[in-house]
N, C-alpha and C. Protein backbone atom coordinates (compact mmCIF):
# COMPACT_ATOMS: atom_id res chain seq x y z
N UNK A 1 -13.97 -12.71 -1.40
CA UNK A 1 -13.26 -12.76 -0.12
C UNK A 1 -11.76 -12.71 -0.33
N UNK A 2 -10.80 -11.78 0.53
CA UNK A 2 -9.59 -11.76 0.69
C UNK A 2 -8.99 -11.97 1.79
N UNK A 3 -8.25 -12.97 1.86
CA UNK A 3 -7.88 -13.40 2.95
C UNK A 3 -6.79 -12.36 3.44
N UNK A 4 -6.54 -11.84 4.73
CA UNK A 4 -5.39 -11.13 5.18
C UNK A 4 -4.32 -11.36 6.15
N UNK A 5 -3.59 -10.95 6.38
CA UNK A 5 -2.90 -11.11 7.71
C UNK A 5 -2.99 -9.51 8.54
N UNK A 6 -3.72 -10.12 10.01
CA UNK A 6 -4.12 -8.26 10.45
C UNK A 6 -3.05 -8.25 11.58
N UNK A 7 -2.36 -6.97 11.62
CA UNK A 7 -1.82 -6.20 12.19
C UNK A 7 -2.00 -4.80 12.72
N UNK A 8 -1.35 -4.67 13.89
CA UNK A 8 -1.73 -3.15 14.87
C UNK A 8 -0.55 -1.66 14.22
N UNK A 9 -1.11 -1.13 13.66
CA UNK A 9 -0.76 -0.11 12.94
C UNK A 9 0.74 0.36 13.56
N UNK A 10 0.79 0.00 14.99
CA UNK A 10 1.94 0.59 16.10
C UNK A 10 2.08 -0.25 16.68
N UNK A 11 3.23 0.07 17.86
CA UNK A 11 3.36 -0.94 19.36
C UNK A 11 2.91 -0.64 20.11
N UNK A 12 2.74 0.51 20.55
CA UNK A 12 1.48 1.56 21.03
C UNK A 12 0.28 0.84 21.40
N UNK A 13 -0.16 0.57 20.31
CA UNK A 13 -1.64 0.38 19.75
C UNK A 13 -1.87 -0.90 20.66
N UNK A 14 -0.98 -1.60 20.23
CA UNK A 14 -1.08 -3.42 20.28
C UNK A 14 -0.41 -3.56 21.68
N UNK A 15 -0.17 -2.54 22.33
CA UNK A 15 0.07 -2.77 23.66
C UNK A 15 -1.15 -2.65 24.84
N UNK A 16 -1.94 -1.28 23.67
CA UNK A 16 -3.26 -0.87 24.20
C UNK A 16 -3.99 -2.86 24.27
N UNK A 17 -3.90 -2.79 23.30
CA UNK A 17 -4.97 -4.32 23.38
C UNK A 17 -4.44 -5.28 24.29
N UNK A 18 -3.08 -5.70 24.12
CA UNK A 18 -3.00 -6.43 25.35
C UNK A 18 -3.32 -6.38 26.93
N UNK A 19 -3.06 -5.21 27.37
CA UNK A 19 -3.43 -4.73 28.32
C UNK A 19 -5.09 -4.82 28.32
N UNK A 20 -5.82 -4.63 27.73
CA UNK A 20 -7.12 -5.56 28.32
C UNK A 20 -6.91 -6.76 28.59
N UNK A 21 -7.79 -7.04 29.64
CA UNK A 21 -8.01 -8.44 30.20
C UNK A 21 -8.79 -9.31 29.29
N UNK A 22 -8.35 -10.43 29.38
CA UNK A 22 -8.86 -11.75 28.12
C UNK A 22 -9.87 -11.60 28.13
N UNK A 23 -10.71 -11.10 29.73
CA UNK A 23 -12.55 -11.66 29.75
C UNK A 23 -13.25 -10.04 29.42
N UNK A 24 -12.15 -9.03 28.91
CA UNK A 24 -12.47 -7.81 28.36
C UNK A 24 -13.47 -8.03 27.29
N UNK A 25 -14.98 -7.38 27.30
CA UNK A 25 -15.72 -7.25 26.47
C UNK A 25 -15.29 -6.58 24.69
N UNK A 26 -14.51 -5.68 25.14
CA UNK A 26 -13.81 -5.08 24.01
C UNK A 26 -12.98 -5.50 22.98
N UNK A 27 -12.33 -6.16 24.14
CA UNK A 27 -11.06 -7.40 23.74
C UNK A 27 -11.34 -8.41 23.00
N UNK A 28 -12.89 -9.04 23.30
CA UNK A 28 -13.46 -10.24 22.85
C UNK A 28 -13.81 -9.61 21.29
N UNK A 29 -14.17 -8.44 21.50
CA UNK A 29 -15.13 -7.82 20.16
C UNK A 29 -14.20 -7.69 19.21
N UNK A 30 -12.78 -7.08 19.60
CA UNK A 30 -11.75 -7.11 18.99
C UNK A 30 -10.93 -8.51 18.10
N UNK A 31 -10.89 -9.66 18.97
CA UNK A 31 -10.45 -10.59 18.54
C UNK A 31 -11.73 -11.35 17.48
N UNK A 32 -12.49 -11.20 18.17
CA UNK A 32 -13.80 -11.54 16.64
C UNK A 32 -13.23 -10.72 15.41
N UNK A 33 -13.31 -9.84 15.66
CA UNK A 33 -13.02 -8.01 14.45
C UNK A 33 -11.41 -8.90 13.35
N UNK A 34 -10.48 -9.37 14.43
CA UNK A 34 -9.41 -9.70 13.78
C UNK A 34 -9.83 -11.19 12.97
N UNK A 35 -10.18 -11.42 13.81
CA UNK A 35 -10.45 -13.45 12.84
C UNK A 35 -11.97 -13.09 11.64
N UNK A 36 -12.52 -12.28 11.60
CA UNK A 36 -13.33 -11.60 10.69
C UNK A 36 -12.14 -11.40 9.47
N UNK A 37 -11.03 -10.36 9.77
CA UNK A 37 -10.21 -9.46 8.67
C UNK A 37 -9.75 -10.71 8.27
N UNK A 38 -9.30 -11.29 8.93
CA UNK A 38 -8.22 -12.88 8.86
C UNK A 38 -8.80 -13.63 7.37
N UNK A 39 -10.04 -13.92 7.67
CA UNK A 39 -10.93 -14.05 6.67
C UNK A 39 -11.16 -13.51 5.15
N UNK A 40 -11.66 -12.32 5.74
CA UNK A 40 -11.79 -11.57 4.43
C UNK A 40 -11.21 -10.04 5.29
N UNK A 41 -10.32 -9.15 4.41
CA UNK A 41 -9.81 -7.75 4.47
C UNK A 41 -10.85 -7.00 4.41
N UNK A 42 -11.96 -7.36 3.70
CA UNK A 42 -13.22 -6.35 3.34
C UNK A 42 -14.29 -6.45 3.84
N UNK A 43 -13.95 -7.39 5.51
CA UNK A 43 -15.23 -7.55 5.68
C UNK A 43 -15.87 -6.33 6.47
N UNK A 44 -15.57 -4.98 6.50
CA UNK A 44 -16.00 -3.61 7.13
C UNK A 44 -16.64 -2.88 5.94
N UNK A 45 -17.03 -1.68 6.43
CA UNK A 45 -17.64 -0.72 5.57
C UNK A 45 -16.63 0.38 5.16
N UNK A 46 -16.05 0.60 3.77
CA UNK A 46 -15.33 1.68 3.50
C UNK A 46 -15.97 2.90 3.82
N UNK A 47 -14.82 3.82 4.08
CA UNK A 47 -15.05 4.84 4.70
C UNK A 47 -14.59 5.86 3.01
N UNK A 48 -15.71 6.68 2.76
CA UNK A 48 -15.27 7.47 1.27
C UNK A 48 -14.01 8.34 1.56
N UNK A 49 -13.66 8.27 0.82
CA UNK A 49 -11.80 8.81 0.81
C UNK A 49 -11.87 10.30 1.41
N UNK A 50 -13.14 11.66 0.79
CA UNK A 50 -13.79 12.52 1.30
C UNK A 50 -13.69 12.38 2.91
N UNK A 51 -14.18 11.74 3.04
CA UNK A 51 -14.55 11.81 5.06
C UNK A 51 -13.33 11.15 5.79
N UNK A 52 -11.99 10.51 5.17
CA UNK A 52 -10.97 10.38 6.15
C UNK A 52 -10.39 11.06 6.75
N UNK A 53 -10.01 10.74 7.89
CA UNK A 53 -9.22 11.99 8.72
C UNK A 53 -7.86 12.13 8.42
N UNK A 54 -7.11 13.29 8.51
CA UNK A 54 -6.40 13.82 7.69
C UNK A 54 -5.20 13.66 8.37
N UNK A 55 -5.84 13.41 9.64
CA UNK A 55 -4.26 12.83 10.68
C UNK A 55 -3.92 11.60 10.14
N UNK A 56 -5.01 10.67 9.76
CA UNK A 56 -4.35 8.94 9.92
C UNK A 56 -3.89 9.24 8.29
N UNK A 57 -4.16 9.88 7.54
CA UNK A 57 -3.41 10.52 6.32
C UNK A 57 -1.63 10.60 6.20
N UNK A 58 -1.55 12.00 7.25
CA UNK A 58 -0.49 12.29 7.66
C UNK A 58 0.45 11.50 7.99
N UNK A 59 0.22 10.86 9.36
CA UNK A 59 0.56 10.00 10.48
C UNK A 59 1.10 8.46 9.62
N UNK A 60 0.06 8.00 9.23
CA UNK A 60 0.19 6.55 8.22
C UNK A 60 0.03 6.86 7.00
N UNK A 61 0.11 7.83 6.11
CA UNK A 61 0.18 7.85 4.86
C UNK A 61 -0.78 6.54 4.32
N UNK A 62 -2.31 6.31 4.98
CA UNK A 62 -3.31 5.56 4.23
C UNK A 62 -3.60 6.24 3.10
N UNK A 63 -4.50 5.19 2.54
CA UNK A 63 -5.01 5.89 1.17
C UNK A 63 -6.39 5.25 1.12
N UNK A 64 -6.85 4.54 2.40
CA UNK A 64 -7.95 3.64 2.20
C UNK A 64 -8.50 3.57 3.91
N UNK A 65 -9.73 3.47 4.29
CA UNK A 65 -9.82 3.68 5.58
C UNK A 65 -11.18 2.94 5.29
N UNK A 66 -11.25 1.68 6.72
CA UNK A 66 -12.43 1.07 6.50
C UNK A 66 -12.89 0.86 7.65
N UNK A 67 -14.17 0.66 8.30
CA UNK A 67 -14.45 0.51 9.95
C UNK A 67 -15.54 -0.81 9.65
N UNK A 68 -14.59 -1.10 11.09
CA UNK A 68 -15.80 -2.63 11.25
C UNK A 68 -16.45 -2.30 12.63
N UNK A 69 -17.44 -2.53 12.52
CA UNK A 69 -18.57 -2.10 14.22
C UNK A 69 -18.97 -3.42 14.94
N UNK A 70 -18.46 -2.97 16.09
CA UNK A 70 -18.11 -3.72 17.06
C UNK A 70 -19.36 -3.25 17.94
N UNK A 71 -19.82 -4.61 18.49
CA UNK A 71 -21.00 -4.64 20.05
C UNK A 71 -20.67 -2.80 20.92
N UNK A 72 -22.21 -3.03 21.24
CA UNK A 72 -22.44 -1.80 21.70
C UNK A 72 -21.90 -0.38 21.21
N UNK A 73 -21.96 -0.38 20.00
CA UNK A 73 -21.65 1.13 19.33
C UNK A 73 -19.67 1.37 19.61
N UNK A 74 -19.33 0.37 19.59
CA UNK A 74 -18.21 0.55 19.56
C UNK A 74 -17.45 0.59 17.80
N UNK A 75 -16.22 0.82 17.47
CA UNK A 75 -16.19 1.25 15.98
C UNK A 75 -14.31 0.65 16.19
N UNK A 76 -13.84 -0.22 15.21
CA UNK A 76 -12.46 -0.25 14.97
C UNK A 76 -12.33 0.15 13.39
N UNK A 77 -11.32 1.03 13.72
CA UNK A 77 -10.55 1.62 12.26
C UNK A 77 -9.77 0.67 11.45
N UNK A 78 -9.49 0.57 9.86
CA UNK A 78 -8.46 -0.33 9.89
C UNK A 78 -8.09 0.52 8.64
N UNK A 79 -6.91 -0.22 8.23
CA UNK A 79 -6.87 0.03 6.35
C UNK A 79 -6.21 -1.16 5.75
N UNK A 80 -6.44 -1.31 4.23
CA UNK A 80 -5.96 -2.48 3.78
C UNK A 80 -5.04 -2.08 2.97
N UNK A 81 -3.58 -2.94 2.78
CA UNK A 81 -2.36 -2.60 2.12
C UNK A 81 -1.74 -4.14 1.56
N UNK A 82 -1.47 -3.75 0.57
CA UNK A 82 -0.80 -5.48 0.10
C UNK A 82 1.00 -5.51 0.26
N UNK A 83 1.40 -6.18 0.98
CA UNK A 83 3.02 -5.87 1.44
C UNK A 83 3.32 -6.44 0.31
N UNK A 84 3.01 -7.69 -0.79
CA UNK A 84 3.34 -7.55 -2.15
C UNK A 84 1.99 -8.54 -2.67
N UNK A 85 2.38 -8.68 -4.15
CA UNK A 85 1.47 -9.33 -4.66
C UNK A 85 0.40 -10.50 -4.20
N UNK A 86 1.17 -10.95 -3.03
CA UNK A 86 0.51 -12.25 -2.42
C UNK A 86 -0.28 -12.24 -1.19
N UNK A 87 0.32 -11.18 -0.64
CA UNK A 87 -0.24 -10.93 0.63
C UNK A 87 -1.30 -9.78 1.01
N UNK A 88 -2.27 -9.69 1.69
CA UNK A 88 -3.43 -8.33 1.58
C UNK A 88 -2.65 -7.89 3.33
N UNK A 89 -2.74 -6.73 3.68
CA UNK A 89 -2.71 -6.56 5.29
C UNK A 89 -3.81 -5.61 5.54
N UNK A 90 -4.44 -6.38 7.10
CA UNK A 90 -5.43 -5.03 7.33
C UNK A 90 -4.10 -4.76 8.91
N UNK A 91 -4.25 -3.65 8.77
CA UNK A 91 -3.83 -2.60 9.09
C UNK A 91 -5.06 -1.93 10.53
N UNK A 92 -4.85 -2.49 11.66
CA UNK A 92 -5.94 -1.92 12.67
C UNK A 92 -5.18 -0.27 13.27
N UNK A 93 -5.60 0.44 12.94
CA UNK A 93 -5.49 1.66 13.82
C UNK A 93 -6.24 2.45 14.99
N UNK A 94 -7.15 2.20 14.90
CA UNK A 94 -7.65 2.28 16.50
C UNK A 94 -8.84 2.51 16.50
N UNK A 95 -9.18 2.00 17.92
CA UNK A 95 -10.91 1.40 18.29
C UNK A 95 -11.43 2.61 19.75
N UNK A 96 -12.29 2.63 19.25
CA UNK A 96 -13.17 3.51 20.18
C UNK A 96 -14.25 3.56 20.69
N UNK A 97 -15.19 3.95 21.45
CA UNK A 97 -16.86 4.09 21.35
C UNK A 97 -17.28 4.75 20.80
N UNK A 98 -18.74 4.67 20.58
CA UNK A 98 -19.04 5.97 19.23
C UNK A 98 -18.96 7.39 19.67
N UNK A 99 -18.82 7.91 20.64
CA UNK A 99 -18.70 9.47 21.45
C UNK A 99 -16.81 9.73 20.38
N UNK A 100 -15.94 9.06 20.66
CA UNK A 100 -14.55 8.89 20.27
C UNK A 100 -14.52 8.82 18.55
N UNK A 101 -15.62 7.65 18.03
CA UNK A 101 -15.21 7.86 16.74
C UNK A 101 -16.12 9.25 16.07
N UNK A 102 -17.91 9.69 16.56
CA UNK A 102 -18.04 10.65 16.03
C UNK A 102 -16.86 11.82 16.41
N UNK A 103 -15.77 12.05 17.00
CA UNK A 103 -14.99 13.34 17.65
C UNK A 103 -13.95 12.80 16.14
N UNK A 104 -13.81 11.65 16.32
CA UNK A 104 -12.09 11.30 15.26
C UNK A 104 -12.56 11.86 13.73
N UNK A 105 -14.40 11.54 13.47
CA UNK A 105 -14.49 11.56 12.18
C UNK A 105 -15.12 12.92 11.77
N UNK A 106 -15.27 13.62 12.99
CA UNK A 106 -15.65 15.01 12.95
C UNK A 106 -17.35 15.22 12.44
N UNK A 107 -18.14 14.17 13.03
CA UNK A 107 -19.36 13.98 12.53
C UNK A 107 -19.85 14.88 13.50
């Protein structure tokens, strides 16, 4: 287990989440998803370096792409980065339903 500190890839992003409502189903799935990473950074399924998308490449210069699945076929992206020796970050980049993530992952 690695403990992390999780953060929203953008302001963008983390504006998207606030803007759900607290009693948001998504929202709830989300804040589980974060106190999960909080925990452990690894608690998702890596995504093989092969099948990342080439935008969040570009865009965020990842090198690591991992998804944790969220209630009702929903899917959050993340990646893990160590800001230095002491610290792990997951890195949330964005959550979708599965119609959104098969289109992102080109399945």
């Amino acid at each position: 287990m690695k403990p992390s500190k999780v953060v929203f890839i953008d302001d963008k992003l983390e504006k998207g989440y606030h803007s759900l409502g607290e009693g948001d189903p998504i929202r709830k799935s989300i804040d589980r998803a974060i106190m999960d990473l909080k925990q452990n950074a690894f608690s998702g399924i890596q995504i093989p370096k092969r099948l990342m998308p080439k935008t969040y490449i570009k865009k965020y210069g990842i090198n690591n792409l991992w998804k944790y699945d969220l209630p009702r076929g929903w899917r959050l992206l993340y990646t893990v980065t160590a800001e230095n020796e002491v610290e792990i970050i997951s890195a949330i980049l964005e959550w979708f339903n599965h119609k959104g993530y098969e289109k992102r992952m080109k399945y």
